[in-house]
C-alpha atoms as a PDB file:
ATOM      1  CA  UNK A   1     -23.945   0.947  52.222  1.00  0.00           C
ATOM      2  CA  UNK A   2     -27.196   2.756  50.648  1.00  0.00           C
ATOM      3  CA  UNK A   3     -28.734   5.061  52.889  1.00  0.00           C
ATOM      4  CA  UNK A   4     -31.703   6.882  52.583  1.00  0.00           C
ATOM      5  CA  UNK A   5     -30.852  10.251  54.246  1.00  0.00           C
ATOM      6  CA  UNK A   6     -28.118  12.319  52.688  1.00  0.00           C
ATOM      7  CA  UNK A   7     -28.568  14.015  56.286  1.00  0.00           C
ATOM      8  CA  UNK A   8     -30.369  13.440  59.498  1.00  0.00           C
ATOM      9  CA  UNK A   9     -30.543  16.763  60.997  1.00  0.00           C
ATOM     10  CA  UNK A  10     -31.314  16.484  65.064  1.00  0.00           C
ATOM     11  CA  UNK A  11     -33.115  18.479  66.903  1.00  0.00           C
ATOM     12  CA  UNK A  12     -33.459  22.971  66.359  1.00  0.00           C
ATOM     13  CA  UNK A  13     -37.067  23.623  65.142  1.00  0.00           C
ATOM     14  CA  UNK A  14     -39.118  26.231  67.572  1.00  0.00           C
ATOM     15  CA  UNK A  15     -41.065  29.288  66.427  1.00  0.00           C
ATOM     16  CA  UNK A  16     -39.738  32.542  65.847  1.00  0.00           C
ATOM     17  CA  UNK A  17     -42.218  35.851  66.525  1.00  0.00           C
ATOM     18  CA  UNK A  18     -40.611  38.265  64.180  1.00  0.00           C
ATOM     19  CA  UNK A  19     -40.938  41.967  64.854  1.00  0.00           C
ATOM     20  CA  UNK A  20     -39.824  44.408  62.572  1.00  0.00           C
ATOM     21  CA  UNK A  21     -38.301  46.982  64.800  1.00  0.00           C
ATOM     22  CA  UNK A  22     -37.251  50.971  63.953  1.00  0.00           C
ATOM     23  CA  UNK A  23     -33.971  50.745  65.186  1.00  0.00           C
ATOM     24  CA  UNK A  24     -31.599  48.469  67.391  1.00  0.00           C
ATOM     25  CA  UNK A  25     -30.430  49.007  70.012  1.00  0.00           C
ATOM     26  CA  UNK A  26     -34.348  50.174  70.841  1.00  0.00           C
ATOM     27  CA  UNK A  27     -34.876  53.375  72.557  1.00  0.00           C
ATOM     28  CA  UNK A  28     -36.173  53.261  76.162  1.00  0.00           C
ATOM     29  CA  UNK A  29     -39.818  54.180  75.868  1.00  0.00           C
ATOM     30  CA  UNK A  30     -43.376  52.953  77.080  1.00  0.00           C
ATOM     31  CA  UNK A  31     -44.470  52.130  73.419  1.00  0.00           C
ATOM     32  CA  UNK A  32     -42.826  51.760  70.079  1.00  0.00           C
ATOM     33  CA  UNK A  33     -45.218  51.001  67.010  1.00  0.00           C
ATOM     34  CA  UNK A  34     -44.177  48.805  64.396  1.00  0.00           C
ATOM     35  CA  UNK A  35     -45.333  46.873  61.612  1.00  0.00           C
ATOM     36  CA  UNK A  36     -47.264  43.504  61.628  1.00  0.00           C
ATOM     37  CA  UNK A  37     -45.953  41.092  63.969  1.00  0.00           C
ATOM     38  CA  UNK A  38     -46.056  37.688  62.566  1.00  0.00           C
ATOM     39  CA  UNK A  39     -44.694  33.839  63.840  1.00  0.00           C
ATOM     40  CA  UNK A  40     -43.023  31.620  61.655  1.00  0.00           C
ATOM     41  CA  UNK A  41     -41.494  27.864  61.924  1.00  0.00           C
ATOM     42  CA  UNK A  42     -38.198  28.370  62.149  1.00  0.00           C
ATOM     43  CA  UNK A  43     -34.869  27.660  64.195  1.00  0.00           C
ATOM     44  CA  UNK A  44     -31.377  26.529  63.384  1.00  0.00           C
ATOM     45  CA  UNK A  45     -32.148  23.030  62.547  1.00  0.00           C
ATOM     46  CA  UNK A  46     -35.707  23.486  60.757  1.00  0.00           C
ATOM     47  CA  UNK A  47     -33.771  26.122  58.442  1.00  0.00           C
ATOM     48  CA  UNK A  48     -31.215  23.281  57.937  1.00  0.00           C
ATOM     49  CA  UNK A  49     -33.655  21.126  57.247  1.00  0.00           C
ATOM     50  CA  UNK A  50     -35.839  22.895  54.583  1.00  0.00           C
ATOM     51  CA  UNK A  51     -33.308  24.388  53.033  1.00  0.00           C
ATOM     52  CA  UNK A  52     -31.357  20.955  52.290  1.00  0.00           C
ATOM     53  CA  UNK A  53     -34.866  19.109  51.441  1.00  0.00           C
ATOM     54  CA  UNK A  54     -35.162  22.008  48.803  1.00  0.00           C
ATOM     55  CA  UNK A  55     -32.352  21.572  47.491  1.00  0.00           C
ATOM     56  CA  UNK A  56     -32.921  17.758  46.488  1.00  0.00           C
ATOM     57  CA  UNK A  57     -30.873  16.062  49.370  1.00  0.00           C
ATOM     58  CA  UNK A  58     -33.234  13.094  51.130  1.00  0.00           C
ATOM     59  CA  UNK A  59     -33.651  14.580  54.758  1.00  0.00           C
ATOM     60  CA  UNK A  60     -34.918  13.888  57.993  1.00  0.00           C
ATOM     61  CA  UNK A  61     -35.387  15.968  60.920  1.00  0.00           C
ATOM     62  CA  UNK A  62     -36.144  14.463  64.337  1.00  0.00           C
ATOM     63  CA  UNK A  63     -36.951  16.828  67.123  1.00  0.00           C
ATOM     64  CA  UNK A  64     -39.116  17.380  70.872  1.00  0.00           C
ATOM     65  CA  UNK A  65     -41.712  19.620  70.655  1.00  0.00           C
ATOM     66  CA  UNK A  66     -45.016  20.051  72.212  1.00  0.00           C
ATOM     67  CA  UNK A  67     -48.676  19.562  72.327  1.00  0.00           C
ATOM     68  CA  UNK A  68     -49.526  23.285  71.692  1.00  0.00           C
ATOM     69  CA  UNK A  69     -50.750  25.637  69.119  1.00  0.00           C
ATOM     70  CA  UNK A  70     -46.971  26.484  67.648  1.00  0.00           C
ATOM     71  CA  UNK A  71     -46.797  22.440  67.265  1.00  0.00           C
ATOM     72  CA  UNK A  72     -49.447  23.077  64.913  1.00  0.00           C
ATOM     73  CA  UNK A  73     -48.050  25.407  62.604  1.00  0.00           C
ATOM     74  CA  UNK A  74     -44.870  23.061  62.636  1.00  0.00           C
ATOM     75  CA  UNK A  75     -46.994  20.205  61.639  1.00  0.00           C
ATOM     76  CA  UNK A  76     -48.883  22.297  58.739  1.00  0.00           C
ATOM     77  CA  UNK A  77     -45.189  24.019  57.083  1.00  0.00           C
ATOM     78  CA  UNK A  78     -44.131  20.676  57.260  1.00  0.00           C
ATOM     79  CA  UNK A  79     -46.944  18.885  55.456  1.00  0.00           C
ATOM     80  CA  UNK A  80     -46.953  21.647  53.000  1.00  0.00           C
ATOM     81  CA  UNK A  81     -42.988  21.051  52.298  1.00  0.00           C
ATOM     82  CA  UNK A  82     -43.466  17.162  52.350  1.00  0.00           C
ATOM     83  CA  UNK A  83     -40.274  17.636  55.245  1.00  0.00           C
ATOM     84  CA  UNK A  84     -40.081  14.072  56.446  1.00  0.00           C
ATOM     85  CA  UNK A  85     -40.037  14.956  60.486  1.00  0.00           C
ATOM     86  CA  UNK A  86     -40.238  12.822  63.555  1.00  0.00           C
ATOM     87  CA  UNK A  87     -41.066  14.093  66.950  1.00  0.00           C
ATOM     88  CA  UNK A  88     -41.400  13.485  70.589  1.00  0.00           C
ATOM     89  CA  UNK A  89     -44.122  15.844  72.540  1.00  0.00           C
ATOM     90  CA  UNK A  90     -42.792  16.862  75.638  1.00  0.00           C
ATOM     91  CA  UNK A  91     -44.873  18.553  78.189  1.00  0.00           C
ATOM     92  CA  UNK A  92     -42.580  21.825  78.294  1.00  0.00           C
ATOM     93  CA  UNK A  93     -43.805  22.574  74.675  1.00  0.00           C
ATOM     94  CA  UNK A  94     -42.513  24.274  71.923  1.00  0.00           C
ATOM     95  CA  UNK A  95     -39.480  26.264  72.010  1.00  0.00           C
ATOM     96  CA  UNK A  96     -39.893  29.881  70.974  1.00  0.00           C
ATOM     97  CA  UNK A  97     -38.013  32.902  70.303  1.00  0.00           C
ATOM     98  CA  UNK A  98     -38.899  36.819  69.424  1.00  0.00           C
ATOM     99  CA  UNK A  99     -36.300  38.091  67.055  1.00  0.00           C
ATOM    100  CA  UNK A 100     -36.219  41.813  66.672  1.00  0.00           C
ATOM    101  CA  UNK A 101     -35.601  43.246  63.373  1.00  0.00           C
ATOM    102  CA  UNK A 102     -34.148  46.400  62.097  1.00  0.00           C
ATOM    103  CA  UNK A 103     -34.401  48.146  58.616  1.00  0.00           C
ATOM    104  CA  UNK A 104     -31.259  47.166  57.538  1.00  0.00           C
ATOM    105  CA  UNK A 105     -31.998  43.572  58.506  1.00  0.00           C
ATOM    106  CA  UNK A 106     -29.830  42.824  61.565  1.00  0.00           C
ATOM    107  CA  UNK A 107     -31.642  41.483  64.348  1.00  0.00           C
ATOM    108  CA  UNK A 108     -31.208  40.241  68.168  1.00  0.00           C
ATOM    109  CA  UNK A 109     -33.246  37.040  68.975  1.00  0.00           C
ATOM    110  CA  UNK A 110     -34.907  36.463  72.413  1.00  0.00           C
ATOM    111  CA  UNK A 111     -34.617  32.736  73.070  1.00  0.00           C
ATOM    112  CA  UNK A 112     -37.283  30.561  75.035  1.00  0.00           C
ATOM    113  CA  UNK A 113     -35.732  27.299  74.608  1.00  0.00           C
ATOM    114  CA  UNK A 114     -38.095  26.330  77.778  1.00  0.00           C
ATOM    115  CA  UNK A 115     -36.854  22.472  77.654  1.00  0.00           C
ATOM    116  CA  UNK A 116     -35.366  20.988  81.000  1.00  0.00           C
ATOM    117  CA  UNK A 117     -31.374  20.805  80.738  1.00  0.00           C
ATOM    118  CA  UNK A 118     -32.014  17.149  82.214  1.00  0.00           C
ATOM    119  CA  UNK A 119     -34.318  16.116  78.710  1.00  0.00           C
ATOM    120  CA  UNK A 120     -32.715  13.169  76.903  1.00  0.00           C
ATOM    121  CA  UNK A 121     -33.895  11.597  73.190  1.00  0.00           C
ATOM    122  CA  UNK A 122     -34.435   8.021  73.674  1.00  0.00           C
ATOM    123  CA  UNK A 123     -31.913   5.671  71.758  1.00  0.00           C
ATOM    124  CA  UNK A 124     -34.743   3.635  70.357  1.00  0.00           C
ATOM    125  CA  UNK A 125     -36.394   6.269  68.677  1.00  0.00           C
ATOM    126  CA  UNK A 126     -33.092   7.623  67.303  1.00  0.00           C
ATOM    127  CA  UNK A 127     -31.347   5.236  66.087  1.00  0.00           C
ATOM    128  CA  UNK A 128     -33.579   4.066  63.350  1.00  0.00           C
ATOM    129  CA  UNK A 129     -32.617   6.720  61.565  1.00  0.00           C
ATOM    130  CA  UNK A 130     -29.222   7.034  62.263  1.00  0.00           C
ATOM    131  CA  UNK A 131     -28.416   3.694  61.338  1.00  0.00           C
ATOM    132  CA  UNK A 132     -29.752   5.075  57.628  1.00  0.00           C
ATOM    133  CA  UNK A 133     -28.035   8.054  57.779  1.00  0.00           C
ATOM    134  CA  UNK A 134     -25.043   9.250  55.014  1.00  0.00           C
ATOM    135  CA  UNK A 135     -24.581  12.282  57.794  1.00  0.00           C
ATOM    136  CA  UNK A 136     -25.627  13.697  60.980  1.00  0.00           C
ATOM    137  CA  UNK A 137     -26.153  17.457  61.226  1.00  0.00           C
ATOM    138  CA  UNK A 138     -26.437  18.241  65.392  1.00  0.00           C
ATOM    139  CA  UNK A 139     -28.069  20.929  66.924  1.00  0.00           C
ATOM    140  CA  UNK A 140     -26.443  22.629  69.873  1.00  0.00           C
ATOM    141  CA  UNK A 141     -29.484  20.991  71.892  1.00  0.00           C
ATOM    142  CA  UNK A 142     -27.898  19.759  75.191  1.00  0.00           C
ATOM    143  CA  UNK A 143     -29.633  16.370  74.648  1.00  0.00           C
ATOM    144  CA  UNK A 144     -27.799  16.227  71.140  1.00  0.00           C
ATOM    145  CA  UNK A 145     -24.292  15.510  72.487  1.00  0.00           C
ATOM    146  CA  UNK A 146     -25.389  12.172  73.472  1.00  0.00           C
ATOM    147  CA  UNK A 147     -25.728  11.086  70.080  1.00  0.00           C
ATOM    148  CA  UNK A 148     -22.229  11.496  68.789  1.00  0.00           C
ATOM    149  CA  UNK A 149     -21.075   7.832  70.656  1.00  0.00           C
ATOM    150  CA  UNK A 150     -23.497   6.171  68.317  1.00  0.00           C
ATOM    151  CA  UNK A 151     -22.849   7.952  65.228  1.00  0.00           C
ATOM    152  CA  UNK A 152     -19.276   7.247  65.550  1.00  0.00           C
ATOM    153  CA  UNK A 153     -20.042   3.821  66.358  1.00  0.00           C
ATOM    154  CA  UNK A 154     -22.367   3.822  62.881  1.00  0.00           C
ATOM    155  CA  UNK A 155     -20.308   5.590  60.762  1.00  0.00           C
ATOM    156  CA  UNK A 156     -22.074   8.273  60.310  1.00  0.00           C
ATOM    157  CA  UNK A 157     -19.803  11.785  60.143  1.00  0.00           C
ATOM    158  CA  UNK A 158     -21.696  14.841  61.828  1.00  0.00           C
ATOM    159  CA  UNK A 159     -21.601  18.617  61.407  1.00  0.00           C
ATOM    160  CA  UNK A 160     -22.485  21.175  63.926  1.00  0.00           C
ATOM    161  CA  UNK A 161     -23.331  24.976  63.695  1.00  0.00           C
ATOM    162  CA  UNK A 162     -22.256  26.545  67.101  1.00  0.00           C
ATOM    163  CA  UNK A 163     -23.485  29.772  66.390  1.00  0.00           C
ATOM    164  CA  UNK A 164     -21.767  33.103  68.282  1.00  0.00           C
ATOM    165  CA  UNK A 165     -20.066  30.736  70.234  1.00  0.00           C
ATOM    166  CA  UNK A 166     -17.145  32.809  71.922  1.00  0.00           C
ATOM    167  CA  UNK A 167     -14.634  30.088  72.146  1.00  0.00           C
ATOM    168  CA  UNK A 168     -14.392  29.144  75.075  1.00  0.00           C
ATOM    169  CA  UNK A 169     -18.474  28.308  76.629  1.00  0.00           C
ATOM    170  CA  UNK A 170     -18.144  25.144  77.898  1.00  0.00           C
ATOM    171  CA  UNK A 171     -21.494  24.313  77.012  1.00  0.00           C
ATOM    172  CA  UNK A 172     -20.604  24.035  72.714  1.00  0.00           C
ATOM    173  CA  UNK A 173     -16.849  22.365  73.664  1.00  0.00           C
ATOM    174  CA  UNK A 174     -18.263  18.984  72.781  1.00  0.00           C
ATOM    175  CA  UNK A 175     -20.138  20.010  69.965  1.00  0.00           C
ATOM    176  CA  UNK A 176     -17.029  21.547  68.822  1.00  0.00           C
ATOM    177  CA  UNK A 177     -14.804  18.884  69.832  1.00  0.00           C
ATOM    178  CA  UNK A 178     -17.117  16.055  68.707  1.00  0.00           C
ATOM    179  CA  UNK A 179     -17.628  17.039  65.042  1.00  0.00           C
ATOM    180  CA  UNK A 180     -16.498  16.216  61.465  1.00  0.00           C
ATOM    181  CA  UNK A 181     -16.976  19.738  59.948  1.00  0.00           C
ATOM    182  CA  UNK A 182     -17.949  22.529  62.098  1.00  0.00           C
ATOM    183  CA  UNK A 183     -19.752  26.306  61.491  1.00  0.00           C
ATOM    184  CA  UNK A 184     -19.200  29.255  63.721  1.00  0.00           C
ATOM    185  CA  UNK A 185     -20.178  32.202  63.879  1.00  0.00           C
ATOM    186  CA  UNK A 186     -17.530  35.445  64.012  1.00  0.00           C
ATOM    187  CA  UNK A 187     -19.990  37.478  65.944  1.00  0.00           C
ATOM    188  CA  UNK A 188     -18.410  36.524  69.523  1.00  0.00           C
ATOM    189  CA  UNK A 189     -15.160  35.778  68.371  1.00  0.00           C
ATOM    190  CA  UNK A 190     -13.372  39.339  68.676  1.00  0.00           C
ATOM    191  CA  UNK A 191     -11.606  39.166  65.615  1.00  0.00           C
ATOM    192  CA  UNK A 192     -10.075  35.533  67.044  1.00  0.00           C
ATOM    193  CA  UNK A 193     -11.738  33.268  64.253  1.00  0.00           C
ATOM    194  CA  UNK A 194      -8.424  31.750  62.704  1.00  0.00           C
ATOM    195  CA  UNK A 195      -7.270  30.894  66.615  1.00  0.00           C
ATOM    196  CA  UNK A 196     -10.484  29.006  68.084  1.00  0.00           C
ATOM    197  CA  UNK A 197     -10.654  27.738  64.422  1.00  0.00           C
ATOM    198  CA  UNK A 198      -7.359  26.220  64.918  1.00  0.00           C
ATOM    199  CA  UNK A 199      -8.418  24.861  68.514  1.00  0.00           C
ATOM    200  CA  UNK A 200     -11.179  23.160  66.984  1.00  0.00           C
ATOM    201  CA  UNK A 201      -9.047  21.619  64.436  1.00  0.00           C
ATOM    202  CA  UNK A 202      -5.911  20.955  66.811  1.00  0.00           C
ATOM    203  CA  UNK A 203      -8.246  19.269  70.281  1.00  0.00           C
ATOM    204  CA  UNK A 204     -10.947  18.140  68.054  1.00  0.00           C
ATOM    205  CA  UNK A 205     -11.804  15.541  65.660  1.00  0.00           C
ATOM    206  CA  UNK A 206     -12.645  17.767  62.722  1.00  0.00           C
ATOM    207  CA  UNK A 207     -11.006  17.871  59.394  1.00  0.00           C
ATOM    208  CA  UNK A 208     -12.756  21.130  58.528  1.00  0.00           C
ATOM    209  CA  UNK A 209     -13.787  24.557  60.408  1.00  0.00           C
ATOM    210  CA  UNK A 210     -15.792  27.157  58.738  1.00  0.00           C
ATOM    211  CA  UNK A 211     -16.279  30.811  60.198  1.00  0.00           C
ATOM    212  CA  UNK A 212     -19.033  32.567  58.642  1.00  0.00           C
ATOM    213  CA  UNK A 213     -19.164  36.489  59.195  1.00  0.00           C
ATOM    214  CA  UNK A 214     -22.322  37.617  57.780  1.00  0.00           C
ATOM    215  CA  UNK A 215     -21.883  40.444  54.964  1.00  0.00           C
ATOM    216  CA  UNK A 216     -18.229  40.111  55.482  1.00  0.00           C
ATOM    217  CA  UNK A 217     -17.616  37.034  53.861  1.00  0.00           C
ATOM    218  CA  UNK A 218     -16.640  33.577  55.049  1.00  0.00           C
ATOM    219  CA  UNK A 219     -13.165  31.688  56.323  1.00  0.00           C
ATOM    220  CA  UNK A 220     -12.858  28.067  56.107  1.00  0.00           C
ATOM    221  CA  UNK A 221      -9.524  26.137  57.830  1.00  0.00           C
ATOM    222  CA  UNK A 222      -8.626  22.054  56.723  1.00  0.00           C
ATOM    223  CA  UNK A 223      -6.854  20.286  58.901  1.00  0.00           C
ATOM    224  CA  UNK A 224      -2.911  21.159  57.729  1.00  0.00           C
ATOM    225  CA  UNK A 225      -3.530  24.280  56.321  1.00  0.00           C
ATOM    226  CA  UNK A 226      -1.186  27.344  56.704  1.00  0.00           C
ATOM    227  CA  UNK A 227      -3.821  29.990  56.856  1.00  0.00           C
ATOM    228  CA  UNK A 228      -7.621  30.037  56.210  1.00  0.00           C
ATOM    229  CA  UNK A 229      -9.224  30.095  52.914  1.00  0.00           C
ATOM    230  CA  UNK A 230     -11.720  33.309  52.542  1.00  0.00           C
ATOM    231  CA  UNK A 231     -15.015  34.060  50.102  1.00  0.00           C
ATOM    232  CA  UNK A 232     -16.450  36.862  50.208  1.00  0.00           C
ATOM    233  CA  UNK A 233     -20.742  37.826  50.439  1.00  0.00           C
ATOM    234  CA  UNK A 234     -21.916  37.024  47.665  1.00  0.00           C
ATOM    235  CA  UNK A 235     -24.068  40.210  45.535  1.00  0.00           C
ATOM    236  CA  UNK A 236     -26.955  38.499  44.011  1.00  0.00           C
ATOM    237  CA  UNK A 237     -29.069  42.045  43.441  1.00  0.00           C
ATOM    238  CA  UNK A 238     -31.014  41.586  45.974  1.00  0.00           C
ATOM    239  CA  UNK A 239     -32.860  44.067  48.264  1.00  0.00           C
ATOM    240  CA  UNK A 240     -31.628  43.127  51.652  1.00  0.00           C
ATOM    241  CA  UNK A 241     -35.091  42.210  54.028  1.00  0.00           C
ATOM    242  CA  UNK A 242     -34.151  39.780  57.175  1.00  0.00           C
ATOM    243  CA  UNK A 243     -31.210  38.253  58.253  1.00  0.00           C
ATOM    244  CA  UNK A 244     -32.742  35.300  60.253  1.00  0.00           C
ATOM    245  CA  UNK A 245     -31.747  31.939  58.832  1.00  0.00           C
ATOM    246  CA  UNK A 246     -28.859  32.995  56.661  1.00  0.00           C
ATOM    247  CA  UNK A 247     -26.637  30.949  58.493  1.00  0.00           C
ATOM    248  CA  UNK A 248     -28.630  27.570  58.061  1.00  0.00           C
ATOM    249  CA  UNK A 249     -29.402  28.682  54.077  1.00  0.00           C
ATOM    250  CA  UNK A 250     -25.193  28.676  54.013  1.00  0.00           C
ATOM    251  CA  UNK A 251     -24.981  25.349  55.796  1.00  0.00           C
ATOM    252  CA  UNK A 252     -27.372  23.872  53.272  1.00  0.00           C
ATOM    253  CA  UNK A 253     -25.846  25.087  50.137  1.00  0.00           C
ATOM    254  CA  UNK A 254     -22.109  24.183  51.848  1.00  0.00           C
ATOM    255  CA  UNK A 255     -23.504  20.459  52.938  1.00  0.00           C
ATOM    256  CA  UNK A 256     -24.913  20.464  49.074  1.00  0.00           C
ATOM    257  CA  UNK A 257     -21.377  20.918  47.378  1.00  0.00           C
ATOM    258  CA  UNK A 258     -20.024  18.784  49.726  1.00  0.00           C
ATOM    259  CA  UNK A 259     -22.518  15.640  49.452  1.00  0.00           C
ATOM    260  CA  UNK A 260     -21.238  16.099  45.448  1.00  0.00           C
ATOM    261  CA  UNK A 261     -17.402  15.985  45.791  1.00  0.00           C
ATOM    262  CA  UNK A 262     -16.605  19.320  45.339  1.00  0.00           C
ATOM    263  CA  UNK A 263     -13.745  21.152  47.000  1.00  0.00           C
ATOM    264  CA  UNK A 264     -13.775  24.095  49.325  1.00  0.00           C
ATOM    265  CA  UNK A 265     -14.326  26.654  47.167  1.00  0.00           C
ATOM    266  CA  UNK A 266     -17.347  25.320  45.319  1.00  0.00           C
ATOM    267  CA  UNK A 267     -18.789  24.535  48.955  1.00  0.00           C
ATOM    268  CA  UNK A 268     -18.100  28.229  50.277  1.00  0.00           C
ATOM    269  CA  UNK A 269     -19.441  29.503  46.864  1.00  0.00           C
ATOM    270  CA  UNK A 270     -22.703  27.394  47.248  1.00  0.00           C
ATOM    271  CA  UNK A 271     -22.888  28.698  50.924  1.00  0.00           C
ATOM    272  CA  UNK A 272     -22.323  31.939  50.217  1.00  0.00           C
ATOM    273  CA  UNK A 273     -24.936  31.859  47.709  1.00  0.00           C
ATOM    274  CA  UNK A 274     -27.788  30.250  49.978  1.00  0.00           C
ATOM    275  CA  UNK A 275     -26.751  32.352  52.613  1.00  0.00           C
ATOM    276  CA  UNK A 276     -27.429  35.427  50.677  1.00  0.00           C
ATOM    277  CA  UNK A 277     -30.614  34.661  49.164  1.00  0.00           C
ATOM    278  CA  UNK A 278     -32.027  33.775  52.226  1.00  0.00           C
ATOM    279  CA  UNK A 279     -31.460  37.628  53.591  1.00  0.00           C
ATOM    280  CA  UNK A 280     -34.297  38.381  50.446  1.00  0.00           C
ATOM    281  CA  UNK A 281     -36.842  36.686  52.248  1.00  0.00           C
ATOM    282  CA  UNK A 282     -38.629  37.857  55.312  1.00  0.00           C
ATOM    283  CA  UNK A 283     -38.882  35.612  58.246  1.00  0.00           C
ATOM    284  CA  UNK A 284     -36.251  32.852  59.115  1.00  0.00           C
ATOM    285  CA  UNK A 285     -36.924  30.374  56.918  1.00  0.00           C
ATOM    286  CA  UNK A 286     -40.068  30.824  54.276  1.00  0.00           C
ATOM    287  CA  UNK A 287     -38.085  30.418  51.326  1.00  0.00           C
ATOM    288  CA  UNK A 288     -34.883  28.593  49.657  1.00  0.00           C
ATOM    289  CA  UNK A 289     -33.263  28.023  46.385  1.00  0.00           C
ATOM    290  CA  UNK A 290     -33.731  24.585  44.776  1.00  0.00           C
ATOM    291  CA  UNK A 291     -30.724  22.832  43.027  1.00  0.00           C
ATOM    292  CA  UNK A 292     -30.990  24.340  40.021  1.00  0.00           C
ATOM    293  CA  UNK A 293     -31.712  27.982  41.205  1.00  0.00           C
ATOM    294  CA  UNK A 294     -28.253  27.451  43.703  1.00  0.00           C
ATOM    295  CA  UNK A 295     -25.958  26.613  40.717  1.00  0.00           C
ATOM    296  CA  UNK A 296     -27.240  28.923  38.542  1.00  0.00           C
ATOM    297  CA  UNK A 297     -26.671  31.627  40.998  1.00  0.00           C
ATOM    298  CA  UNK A 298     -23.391  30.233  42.021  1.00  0.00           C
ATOM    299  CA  UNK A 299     -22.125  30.315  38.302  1.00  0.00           C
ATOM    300  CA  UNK A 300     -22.807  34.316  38.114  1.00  0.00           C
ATOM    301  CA  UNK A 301     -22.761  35.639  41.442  1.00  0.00           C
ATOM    302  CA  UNK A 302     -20.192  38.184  42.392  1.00  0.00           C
ATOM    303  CA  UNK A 303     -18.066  37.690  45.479  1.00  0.00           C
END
């Protein structure tokens, strides 16, 4: 079948207000100056997004947002980026975030996701582009689960990025659960990655789990595997700025490798790679590699 999306990513773009903080956790005080305080497009699946449409693949991104002033600046990055994006306005507006920043790049992100638990995408405006789809990538947006029925009934195989999830939230188990290839986060995990990456593989439908861990590397677990796979950060000399969007940028390069055959260590390399370049660039998503630029680091990059 020809499609004409490598990937359809669903839902995940918002506005981040970045501020670049002294120190975290902040001291208790009545004022703290910092640098200039500055909003940019962002989110989990816009960083998906741009990242992959830099990097050649033919994506989509389909979303809610609002009729507001952060809609705006979504609508200019994206004509600017030539981002294919369709949208539904929805009178709670755009979803926002502050992420606090520290020196050394670690931050802690305030989320307004301000949409009502009840808000459902429309099957007629959806699946359109599903039906055109090579792949699925789901946001952990509530109103996302209800898509997986109709990608499974399409063909279509989805991945899912559940963030710090801490294993057991019943609010990511079907993202989890419903998935072809899933990314988690170690943050929450306690030093249990290779267990709930096992539960995933064991109660779920996925063939392959990947755990990132920021500057400590990456784990990735196939279905019948004795132990996990691991690749390290990679060290691409460069000055460490802002970790927002790191995890999308190694999503995108990991989706890349895969969309071209290659096997799990090429993927992890490629994420690795995109994942580490992104923490050179300030803000959560204002710059990615292109094809070309993501191979050539991945050829000479140290992990």
């Amino acid at each position: 079948m020809k499609h004409d999306y490598d990937v359809l990513v669903v839902g995940g773009v918002g506005i981040d207000t970045i501020v670049r903080v002294p120190a975290l956790p902040l001291p208790l005080a009545d004022s703290i100056h910092v640098g200039p305080v500055r909003d940019y497009v962002a989110h989990t699946g816009n960083g998906v997004a741009l990242a992959s449409h830099a990097l050649g693949l033919r994506t989509k991104l389909v979303d809610f947002i609002g009729a507001d002033a952060q809609a705006e600046l979504i609508h200019a990055r994206y004509r600017d980026t030539g981002l294919d994006f369709s949208y539904i306005v929805h009178p709670s507006g755009t979803r926002r975030s502050v992420n606090l920043v520290d020196p050394s790049g670690r931050r802690l992100s305030l989320y307004d996701g301000r949409h009502p638990h009840e808000l459902r995408m429309d099957s007629a405006f959806y699946l359109p582009f599903l039906r055109r789809a090579r792949h699925a990538h789901f946001s952990i947006m509530n109103w996302a689960r209800d898509l997986y029925e109709d990608a499974r009934a399409l063909g279509v195989t989805v991945s899912t990025d559940l963030h710090d999830w801490d294993g057991a939230s019943d609010y990511h188990r079907d993202f989890a659960l419903q998935s072809d290839l899933v990314f988690v986060s170690t943050a929450a995990l306690g030093g249990r990655h290779e267990q709930v990456m096992r539960a995933i593989l064991e109660q779920g439908r996925a063939q392959t789990v990947v755990a990132m861990a920021g500057d400590q590397g990456s784990y990735l677990l196939r279905r019948g595997d004795s132990a996990p796979r691991y690749m390290g950060c990679a060290q691409l000399g460069r000055t460490i700025v802002d970790s927002n969007g790191a995890g999308d940028a190694y999503v995108s390069g990991f989706l890349y490798g895969h969309f071209n055959g290659m096997g799990s260590d090429a993927c992890m390399r490629l994420g690795a790679v995109a994942g580490a370049y992104a923490c050179g660039i300030e803000g959560t998503a204002e710059g990615f590699l292109t094809r070309g630029q993501l191979l050539d680091y991945a050829a000479t990059a140290a992990l």
